[in-house]
Protein backbone atom coordinates (compact mmCIF):
# COMPACT_ATOMS: atom_id res chain seq x y z
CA UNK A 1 -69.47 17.81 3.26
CA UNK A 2 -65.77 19.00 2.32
CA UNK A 3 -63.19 18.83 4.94
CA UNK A 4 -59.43 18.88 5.24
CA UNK A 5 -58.84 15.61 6.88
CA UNK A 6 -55.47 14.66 8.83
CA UNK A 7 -54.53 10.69 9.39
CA UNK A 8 -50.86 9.76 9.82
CA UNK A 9 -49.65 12.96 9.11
CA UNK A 10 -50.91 13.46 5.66
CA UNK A 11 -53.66 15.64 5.55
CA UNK A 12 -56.10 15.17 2.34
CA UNK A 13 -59.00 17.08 1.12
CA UNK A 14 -62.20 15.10 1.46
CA UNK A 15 -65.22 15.79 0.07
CA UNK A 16 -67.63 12.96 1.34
CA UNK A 17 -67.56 13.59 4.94
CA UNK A 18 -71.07 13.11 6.93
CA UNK A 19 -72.27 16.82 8.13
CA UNK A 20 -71.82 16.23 11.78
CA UNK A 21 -75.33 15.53 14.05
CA UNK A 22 -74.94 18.36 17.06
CA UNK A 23 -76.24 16.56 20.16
CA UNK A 24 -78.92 18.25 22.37
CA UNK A 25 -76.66 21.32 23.91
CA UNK A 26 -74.72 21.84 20.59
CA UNK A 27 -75.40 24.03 17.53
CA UNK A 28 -74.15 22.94 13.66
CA UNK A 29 -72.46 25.56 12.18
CA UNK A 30 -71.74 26.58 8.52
CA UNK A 31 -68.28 27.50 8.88
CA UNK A 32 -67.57 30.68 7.01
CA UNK A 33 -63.78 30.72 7.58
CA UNK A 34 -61.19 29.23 9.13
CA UNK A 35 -57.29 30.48 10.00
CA UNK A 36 -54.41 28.08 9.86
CA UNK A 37 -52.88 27.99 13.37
CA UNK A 38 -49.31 27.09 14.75
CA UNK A 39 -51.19 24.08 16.20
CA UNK A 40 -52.59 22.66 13.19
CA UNK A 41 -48.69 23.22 11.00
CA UNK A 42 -47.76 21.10 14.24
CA UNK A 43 -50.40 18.47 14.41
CA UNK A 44 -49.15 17.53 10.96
CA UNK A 45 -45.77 17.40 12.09
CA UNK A 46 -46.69 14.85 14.61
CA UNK A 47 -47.33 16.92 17.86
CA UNK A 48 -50.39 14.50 19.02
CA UNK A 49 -52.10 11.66 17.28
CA UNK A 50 -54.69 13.03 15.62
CA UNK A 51 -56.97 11.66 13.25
CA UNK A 52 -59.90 14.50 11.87
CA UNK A 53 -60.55 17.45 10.66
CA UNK A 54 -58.00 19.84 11.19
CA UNK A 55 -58.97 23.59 12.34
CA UNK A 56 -60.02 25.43 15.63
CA UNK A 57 -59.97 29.56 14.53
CA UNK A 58 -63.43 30.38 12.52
CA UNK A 59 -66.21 32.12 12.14
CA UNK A 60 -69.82 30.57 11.31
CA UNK A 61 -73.19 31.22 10.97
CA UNK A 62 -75.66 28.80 13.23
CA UNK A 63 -77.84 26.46 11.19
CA UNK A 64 -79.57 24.27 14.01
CA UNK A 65 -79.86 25.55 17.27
CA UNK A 66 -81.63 27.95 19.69
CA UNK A 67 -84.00 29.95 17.57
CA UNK A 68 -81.83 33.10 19.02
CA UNK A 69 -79.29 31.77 16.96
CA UNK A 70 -80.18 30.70 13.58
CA UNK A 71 -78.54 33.03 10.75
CA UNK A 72 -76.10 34.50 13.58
CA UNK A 73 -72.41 34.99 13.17
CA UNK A 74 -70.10 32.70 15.93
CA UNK A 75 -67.07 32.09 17.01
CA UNK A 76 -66.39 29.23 19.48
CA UNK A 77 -64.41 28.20 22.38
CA UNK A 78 -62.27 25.07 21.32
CA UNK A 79 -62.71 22.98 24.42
CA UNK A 80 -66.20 20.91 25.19
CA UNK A 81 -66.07 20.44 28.75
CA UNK A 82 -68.27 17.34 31.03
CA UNK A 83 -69.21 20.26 33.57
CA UNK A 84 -68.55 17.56 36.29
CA UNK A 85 -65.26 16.45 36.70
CA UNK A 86 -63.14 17.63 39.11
CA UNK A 87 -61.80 20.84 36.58
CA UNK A 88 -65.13 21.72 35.76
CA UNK A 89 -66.38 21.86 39.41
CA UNK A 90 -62.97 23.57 40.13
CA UNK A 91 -63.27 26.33 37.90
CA UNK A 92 -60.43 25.22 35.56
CA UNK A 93 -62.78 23.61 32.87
CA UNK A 94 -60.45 24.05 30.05
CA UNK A 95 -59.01 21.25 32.13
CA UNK A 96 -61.66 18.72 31.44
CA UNK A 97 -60.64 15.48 32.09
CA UNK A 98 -63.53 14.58 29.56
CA UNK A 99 -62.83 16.84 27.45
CA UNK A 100 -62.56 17.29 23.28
CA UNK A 101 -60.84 20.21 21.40
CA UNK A 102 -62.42 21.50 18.16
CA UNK A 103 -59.50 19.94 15.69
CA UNK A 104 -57.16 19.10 18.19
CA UNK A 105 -58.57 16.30 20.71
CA UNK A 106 -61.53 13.58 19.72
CA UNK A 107 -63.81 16.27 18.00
CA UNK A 108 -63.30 17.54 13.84
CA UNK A 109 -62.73 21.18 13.59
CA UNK A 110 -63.42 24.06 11.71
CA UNK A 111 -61.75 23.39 7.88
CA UNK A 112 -64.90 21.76 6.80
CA UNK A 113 -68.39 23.21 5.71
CA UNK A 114 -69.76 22.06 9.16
CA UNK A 115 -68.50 22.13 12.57
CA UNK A 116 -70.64 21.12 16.14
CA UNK A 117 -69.91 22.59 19.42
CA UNK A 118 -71.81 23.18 22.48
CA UNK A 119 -73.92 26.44 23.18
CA UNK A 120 -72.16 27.54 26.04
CA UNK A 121 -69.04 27.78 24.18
CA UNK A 122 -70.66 29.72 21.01
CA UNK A 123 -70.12 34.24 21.46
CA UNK A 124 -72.65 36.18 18.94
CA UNK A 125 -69.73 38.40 16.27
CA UNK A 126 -70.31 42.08 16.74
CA UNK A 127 -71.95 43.78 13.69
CA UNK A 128 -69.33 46.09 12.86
CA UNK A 129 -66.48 43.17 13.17
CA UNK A 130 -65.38 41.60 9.62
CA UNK A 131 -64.74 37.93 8.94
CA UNK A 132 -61.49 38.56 9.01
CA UNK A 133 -60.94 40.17 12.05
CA UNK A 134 -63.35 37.80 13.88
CA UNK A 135 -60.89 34.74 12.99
CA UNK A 136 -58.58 35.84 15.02
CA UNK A 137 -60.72 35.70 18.17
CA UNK A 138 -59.21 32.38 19.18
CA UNK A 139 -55.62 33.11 19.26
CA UNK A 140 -56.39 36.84 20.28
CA UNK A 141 -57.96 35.21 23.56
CA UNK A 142 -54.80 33.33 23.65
CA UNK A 143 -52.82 35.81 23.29
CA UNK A 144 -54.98 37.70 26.54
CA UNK A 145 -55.08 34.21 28.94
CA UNK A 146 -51.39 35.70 29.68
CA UNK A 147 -53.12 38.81 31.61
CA UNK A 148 -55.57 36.44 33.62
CA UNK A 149 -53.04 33.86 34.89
CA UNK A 150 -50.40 36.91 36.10
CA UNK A 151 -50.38 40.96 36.98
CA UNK A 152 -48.38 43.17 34.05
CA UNK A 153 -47.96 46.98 34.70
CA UNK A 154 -46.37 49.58 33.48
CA UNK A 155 -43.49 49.30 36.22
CA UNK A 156 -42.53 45.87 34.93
CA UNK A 157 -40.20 45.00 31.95
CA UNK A 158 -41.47 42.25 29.79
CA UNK A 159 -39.98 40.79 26.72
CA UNK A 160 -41.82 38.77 23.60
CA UNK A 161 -39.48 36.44 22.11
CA UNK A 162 -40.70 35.65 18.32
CA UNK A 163 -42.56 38.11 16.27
CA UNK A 164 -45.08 35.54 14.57
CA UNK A 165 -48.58 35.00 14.31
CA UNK A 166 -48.86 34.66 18.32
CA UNK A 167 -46.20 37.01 18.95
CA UNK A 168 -47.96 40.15 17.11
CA UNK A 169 -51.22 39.20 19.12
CA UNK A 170 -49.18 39.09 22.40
CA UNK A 171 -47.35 42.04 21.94
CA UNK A 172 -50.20 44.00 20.99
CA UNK A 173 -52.22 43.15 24.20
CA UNK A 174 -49.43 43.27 26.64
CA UNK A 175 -48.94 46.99 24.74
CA UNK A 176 -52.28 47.93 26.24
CA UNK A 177 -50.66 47.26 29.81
CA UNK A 178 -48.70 50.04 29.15
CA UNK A 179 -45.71 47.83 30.90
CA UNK A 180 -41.98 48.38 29.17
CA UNK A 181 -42.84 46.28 26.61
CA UNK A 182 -40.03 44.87 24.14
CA UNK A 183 -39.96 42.70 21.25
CA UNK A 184 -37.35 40.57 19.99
CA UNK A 185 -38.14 39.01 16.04
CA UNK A 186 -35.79 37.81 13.40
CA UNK A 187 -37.99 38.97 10.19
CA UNK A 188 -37.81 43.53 10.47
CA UNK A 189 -40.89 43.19 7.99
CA UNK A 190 -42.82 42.08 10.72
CA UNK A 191 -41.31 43.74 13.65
CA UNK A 192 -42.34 46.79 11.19
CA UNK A 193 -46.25 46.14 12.20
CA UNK A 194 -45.26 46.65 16.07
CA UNK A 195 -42.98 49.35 15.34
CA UNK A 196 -45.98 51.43 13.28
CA UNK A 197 -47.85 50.60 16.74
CA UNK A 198 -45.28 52.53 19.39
CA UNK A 199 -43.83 48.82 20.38
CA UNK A 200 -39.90 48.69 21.04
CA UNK A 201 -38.62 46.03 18.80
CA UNK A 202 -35.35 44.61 18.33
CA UNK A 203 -33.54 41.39 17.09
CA UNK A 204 -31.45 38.74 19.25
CA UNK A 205 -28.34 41.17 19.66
CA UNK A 206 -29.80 43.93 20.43
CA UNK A 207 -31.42 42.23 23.72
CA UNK A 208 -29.20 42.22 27.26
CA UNK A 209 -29.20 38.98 29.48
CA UNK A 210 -31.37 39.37 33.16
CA UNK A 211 -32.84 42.60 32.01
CA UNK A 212 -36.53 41.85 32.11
CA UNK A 213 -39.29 40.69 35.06
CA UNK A 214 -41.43 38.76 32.61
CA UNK A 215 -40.54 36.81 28.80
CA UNK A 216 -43.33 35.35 27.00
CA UNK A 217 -41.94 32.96 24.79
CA UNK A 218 -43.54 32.57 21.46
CA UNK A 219 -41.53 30.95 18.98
CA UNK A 220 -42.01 27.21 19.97
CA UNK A 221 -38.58 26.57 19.30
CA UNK A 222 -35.73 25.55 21.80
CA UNK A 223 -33.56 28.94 20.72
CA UNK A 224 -36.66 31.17 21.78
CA UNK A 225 -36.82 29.33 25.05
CA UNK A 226 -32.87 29.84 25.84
CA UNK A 227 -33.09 33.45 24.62
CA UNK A 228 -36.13 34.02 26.82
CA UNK A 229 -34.71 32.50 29.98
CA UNK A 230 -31.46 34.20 29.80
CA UNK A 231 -32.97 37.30 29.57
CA UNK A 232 -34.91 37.48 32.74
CA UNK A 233 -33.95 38.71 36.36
CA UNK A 234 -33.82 36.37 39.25
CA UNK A 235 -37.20 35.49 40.62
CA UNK A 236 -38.48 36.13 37.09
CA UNK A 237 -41.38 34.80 35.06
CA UNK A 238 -41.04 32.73 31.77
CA UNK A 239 -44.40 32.42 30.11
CA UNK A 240 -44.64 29.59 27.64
CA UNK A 241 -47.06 30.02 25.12
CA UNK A 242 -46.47 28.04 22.28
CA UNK A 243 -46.49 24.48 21.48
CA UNK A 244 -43.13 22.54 21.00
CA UNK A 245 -43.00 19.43 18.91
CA UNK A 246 -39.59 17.94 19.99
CA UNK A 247 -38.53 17.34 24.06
CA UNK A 248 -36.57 20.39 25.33
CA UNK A 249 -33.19 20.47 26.68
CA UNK A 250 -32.63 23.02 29.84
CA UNK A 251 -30.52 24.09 32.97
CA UNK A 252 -32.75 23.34 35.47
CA UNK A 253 -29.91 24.21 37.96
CA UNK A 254 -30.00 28.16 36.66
CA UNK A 255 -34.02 27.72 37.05
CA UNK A 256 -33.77 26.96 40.84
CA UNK A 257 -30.64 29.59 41.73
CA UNK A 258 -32.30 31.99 40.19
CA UNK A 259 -36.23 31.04 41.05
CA UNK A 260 -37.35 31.23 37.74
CA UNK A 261 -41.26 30.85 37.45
CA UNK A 262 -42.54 28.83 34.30
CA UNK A 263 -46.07 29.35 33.54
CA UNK A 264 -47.83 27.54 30.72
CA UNK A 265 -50.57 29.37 28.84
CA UNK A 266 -53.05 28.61 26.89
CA UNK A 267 -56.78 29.17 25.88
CA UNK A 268 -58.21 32.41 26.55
CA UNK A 269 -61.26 34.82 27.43
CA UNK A 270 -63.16 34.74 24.18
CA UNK A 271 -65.99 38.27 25.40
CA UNK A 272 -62.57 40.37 26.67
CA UNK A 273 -60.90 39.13 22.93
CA UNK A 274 -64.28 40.44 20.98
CA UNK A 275 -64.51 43.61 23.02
CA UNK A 276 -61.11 44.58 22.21
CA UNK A 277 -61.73 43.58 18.32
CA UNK A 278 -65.35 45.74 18.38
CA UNK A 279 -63.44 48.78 19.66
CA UNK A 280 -60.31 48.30 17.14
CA UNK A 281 -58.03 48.59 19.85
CA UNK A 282 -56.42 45.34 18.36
CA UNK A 283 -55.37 45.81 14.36
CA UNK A 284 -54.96 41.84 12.96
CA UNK A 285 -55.52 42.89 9.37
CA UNK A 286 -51.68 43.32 8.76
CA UNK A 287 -51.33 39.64 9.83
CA UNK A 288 -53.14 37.89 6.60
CA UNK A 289 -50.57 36.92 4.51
CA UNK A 290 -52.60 34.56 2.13
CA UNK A 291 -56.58 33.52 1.45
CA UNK A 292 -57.50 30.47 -0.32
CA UNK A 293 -60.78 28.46 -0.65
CA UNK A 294 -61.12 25.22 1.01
CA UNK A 295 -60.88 23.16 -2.27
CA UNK A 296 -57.37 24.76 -2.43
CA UNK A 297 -56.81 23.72 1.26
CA UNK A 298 -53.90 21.98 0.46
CA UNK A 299 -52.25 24.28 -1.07
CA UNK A 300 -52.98 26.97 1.88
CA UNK A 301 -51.29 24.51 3.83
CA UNK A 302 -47.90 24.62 1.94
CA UNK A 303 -48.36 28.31 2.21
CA UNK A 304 -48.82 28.46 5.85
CA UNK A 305 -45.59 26.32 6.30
CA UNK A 306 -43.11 29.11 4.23
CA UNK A 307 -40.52 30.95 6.65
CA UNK A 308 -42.10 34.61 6.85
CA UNK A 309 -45.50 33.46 6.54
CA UNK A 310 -48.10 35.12 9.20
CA UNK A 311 -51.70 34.18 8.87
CA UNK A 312 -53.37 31.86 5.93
CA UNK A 313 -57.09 31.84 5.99
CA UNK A 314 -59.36 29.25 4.62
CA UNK A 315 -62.40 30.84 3.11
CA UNK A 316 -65.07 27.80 2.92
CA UNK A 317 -68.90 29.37 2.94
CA UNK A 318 -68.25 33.11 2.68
């Protein structure tokens, strides 16, 4: 099969990979398409040491599994848990001690014609939700693990910091909240999408210091973290949501005086992130900024990596 493959930071396009063998609790899947993630552009960069297939947002169609599943349309949870360390028996199983991530962690991911994970992380694609749209499940239930790990409502202020890929599906789930919701971007084409949605946007200027009760940082960068601390009120919460590929440099004097809570979030509710795409309460179309086919993976890549570039998908089997 064809895959994009990533080994000492150079990521080639393969085309003689074996189609991955699902063991007994797994399903193969014909990936249909695949989104280029923050992660991945970072992977490359040298975030972690991986060697694979690159990819973890998709949507596929089941080709060996549970009868109830051939020909069905998937998306899939990106950790494959043991089910009996100490995380899994805890409740925290995207913990696993044991475990893989589609793309990420010891198991190839979705830009390839095949992908295997196991059944319990599979969710059936409502009828009336595209391709498209059903890409963005992953980061979408992301985007909604902030609302499981801490209470948001509408008496709180809350700021996003970075109006990105993330940012947009943050913002537009924390909108739902109805909490005084405010986001700060550098690019006013995409601050635009939020805008046409009722969200308050604004740029770095136009946001005051220890004004807000919660800042989800989203711009993996050591500038978005500064801006977001800065702007909270003592005993505030700073939510940390992307990945950073260099060591950050803080004040962890200002963090105690002012007990600052830093929460790190991650991986998400995939069944709230489809209900909310079935109903259209979510709009992710605005967010494709390119579409290439996976022999032109490559060149999708370079795309992805362009200042002002939202979402690049990866069409492989559609």
């Amino acid at each position: 099969m064809r895959g994009l493959w990533l080994e000492n930071q150079q990521l080639q396009l393969k085309t003689d990979l074996p189609i991955p063998e699902p063991e007994s609790d797994e399903a193969l899947v014909k990936v249909l398409q695949a989104g280029i993630c923050n992660t991945d552009l970072e992977l490359l960069r040298g975030y972690y040491p991986y060697q694979g297939v690159l990819g973890h947002e998709f949507v596929g169609v089941v080709e060996q599994g549970p009868q109830h599943l051939i020909n069905k349309r998937v998306v899939g949870e990106i950790n494959a848990v043991c089910g009996h360390c100490r995380f899994c028996l805890g409740g925290s199983p995207t913990h696993c001690e044991n475990r893989t991530v589609l793309g990420i962690v010891n198991r190839n991911g979705a830009l390839a014609d095949y992908l295997t994970l196991p059944l319990n992380n599979l969710h059936l694609v409502p009828d009336n939700v595209s391709n498209d749209v059903a890409t963005f499940t992953e980061p979408l239930a992301a985007a909604l693990e902030i609302q499981q790990q801490i209470a948001i409502n509408e008496n709180q202020r809350v700021l996003v910091v970075g109006d990105g890929k993330l940012g947009q599906l943050v913002a537009q789930t924390l909108a739902l909240t109805g909490c005084d919701l405010w986001v700060i971007g550098r690019h006013p084409d995409k601050l635009a999408n939020l805008a046409a949605r009722g969200i308050k946007t604004g740029l770095e200027t136009d946001v005051k210091p220890r004004n807000f009760d919660i800042a989800v940082e989203c711009t993996g960068n050591p500038q978005g973290f500064d801006l977001a601390r800065r702007c909270l009120y003592p005993r505030g919460i700073l939510v940390l949501k992307s990945t950073y590929a260099g060591k950050l440099t803080l004040d962890a004097s200002a963090l105690v005086v002012d007990e600052i809570t830093i929460i790190g979030s991650r991986c998400g509710p995939f069944a709230a992130a489809l209900e909310l795409l079935e109903k259209e309460q979510i709009n992710v179309t605005p967010l494709i900024h390119g579409r290439y086919p996976l022999d032109k993976g490559l060149q999708a890549f370079e795309t992805a990596q362009k200042r002002g570039i939202l979402k690049v998908l990866v069409e492989i089997n559609n």
